[in-house]
C-alpha atoms as a PDB file:
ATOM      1  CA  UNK A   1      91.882  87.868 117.647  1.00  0.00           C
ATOM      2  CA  UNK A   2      88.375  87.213 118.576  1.00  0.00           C
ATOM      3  CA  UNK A   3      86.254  83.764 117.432  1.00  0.00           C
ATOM      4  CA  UNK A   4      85.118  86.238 114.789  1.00  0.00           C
ATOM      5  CA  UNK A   5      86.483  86.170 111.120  1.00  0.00           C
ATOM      6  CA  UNK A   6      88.310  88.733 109.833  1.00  0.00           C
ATOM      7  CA  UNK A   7      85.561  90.571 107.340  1.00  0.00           C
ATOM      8  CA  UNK A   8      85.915  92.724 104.405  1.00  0.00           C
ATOM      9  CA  UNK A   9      87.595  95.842 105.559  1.00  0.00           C
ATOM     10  CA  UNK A  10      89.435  94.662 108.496  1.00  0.00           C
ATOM     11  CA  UNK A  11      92.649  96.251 108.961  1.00  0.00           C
ATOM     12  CA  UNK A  12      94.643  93.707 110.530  1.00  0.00           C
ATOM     13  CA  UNK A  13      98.988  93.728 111.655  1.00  0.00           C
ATOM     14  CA  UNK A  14     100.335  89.801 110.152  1.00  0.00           C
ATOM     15  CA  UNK A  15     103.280  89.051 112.361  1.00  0.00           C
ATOM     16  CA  UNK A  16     105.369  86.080 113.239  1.00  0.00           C
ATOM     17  CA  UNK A  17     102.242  84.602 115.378  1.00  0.00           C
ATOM     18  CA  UNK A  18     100.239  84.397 112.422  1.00  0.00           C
ATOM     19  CA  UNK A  19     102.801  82.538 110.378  1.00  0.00           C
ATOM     20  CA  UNK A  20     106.561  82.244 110.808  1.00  0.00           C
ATOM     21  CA  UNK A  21     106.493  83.793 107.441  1.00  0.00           C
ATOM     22  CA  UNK A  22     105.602  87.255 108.834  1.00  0.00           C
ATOM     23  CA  UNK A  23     107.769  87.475 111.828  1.00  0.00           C
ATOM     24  CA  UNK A  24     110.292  90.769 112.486  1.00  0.00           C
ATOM     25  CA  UNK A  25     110.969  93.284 109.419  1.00  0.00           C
ATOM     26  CA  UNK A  26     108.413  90.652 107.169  1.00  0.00           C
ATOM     27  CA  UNK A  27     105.151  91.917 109.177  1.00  0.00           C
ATOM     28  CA  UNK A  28     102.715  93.531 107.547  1.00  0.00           C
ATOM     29  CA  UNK A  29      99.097  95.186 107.501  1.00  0.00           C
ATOM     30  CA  UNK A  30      96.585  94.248 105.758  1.00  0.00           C
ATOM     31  CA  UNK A  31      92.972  95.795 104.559  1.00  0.00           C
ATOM     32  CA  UNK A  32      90.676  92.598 103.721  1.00  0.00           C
ATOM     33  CA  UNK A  33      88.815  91.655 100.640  1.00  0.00           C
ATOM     34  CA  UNK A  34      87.719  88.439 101.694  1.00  0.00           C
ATOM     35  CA  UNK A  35      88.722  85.675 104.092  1.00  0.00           C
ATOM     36  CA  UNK A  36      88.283  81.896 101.675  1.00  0.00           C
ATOM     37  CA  UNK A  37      85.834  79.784 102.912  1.00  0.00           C
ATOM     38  CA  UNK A  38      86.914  76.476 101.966  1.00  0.00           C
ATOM     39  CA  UNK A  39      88.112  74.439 104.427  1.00  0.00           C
ATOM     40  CA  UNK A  40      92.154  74.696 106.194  1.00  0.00           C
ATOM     41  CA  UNK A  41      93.792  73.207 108.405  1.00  0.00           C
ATOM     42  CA  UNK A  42      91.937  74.094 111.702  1.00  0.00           C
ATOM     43  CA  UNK A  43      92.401  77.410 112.929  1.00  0.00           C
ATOM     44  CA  UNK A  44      94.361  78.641 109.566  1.00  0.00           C
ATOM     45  CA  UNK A  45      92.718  80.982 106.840  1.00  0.00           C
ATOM     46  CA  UNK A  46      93.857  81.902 103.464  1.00  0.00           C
ATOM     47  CA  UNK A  47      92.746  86.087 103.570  1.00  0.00           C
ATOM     48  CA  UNK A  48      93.371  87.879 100.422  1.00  0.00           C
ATOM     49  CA  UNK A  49      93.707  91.535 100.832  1.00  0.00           C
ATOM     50  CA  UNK A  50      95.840  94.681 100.209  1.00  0.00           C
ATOM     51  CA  UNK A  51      99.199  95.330 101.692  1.00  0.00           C
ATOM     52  CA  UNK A  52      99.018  98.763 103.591  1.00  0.00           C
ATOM     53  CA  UNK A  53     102.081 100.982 103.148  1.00  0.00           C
ATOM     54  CA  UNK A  54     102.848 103.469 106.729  1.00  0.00           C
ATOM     55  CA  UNK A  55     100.778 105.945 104.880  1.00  0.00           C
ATOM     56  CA  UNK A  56      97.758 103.592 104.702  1.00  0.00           C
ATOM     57  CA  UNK A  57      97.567 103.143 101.036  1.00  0.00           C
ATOM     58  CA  UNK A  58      97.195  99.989  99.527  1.00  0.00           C
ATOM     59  CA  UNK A  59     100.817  99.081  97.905  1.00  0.00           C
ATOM     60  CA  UNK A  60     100.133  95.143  97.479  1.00  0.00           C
ATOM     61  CA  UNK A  61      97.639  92.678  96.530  1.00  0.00           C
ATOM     62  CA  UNK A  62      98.279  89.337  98.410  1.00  0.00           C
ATOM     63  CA  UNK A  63      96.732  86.269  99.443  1.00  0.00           C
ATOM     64  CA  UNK A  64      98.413  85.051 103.072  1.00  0.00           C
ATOM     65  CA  UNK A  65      97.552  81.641 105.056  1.00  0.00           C
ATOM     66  CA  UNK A  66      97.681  82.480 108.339  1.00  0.00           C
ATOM     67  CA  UNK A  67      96.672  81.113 111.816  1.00  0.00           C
ATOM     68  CA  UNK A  68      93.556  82.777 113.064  1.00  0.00           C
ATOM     69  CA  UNK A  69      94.461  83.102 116.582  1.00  0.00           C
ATOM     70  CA  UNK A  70      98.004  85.073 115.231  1.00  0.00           C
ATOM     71  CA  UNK A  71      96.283  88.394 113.879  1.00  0.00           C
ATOM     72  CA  UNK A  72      95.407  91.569 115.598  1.00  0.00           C
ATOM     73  CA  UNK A  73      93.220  94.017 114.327  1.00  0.00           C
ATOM     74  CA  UNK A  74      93.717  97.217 114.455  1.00  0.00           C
ATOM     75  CA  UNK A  75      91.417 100.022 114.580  1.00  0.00           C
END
């Protein structure tokens, strides 16, 4: 991902190289409702957003920590 933080309404795919957490069948994609902005570790953000199901609803509410440099956004 760009230098750019994720903003509200982002669509981004969570795999394993944003956390370990998220790697094979655990992925995810998630809209954004806000990225925290207290400070992490550096390069890590906790994102809270909604879980989006392969139809594109929302299906979860969760709040990740992931490294920055690990997300992709989709379009």
């Amino acid at each position: 991902m760009d230098e750019a933080l994720p903003r509200p309404g982002d669509v981004l795919f969570v795999g394993g190289a944003a956390s370990v957490q998220f790697q094979g069948e655990r992925a995810l994609t998630l809209r954004v409702i806000r990225v925290d902005p207290r400070l992490t570790y550096d390069g890590w953000l906790w994102i809270d957003g909604y879980v989006l199901g392969p139809t594109g609803d929302a299906v979860e509410r969760r709040v990740i920590f992931v490294r920055r440099d690990g997300l992709i956004k989709r379009r």
